[in-house]
Protein backbone atom coordinates (compact mmCIF):
# COMPACT_ATOMS: atom_id res chain seq x y z
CA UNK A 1 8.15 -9.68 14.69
CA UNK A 2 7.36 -11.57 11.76
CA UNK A 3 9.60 -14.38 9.99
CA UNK A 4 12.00 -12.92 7.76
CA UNK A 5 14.76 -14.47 5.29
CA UNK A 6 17.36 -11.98 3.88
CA UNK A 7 19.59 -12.76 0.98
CA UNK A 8 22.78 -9.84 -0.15
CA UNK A 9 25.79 -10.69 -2.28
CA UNK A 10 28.23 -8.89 0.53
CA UNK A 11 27.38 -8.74 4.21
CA UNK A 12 29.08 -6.78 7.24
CA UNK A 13 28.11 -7.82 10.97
CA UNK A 14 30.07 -5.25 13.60
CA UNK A 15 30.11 -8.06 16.12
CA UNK A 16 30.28 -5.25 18.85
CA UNK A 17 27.27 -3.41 17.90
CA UNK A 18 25.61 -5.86 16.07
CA UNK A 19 25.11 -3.23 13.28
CA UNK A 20 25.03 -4.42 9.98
CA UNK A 21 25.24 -3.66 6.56
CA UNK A 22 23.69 -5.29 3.26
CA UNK A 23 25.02 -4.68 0.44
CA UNK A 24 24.42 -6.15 -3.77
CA UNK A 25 21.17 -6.97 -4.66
CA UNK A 26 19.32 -7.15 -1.34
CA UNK A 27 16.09 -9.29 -0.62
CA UNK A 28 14.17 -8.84 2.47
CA UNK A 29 11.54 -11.78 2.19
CA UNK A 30 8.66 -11.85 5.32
CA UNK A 31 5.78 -14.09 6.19
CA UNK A 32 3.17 -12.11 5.19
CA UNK A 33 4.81 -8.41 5.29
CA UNK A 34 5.37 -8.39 1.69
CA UNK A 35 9.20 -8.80 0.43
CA UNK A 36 11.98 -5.80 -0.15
CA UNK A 37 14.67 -5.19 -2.80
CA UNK A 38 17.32 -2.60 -3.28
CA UNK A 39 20.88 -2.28 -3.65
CA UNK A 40 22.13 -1.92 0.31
CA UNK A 41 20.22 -1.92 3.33
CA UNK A 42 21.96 -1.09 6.81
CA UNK A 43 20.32 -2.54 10.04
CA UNK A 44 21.56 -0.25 13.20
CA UNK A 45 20.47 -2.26 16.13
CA UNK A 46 20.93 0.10 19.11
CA UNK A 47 17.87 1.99 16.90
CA UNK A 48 16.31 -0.78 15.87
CA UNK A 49 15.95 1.16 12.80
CA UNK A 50 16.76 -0.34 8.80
CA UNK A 51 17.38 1.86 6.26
CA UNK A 52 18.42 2.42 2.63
CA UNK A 53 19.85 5.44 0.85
CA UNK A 54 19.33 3.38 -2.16
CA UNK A 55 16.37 2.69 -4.74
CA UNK A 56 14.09 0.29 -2.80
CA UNK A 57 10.83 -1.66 -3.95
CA UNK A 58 8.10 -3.38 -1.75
CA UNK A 59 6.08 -5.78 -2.98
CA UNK A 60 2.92 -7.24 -0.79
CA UNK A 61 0.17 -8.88 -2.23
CA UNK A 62 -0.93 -7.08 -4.88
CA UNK A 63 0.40 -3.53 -4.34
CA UNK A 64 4.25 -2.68 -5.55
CA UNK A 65 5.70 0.19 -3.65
CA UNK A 66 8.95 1.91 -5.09
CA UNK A 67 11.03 4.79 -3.65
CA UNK A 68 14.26 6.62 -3.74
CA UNK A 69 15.00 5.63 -0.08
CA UNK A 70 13.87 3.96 3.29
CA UNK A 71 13.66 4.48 6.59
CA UNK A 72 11.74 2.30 8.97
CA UNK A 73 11.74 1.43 12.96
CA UNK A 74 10.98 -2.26 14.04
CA UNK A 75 10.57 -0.97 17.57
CA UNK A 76 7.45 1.88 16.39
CA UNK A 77 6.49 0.10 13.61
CA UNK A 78 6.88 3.13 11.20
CA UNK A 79 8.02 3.08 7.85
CA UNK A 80 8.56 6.39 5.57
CA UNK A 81 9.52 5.84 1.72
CA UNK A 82 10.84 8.96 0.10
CA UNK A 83 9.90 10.09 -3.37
CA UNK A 84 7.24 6.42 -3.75
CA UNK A 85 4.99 5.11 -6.34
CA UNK A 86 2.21 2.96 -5.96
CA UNK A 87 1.33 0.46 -8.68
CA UNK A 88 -1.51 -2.00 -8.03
CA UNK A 89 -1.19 -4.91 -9.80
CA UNK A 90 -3.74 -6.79 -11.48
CA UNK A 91 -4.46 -10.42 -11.41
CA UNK A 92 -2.94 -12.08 -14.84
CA UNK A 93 0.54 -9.96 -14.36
CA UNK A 94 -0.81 -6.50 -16.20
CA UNK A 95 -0.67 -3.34 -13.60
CA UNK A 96 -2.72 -0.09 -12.99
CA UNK A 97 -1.66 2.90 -11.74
């Protein structure tokens, strides 16, 4: 898996399950995977699955994804983003769609 630092206002670790739950401006920042934002992002672990419910953008390189919500599985390495837009972004900070 690659590195990843996330940053939330509010944070909620069952220590049974090791579920947990993200919530206030959420940042998912990788190594090379492009970095996440959104509003609350839960982590079920038996699943191995994150997910949002909220308004989530990706950024990577220069492509910015947004959506209405997230779903993704570490273990299958499958991500589906309902409702998205794709913006590629142009060197010198304009953007085409």
């Amino acid at each position: 898996r690659p590195y990843v630092t996330l940053r939330s206002v509010l944070g909620d670790l069952d220590i049974n399950t090791h579920d947990a739950l993200f919530q206030k401006d959420v940042r998912v920042y990788t190594r090379g995977n492009g970095n996440l934002f959104t509003d609350e992002l839960a982590y079920k672990n038996r699943q191995d699955i994150v997910e949002t419910h909220m308004p989530v953008t990706i950024v990577r390189d220069d492509i910015k994804i947004m959506g209405k919500s997230l779903w993704y599985s570490l273990k299958k390495e499958k991500m589906i983003i309902k409702e998205s837009r794709t913006s590629f972004l142009e060197t010198g900070g304009g953007t085409k769609e």
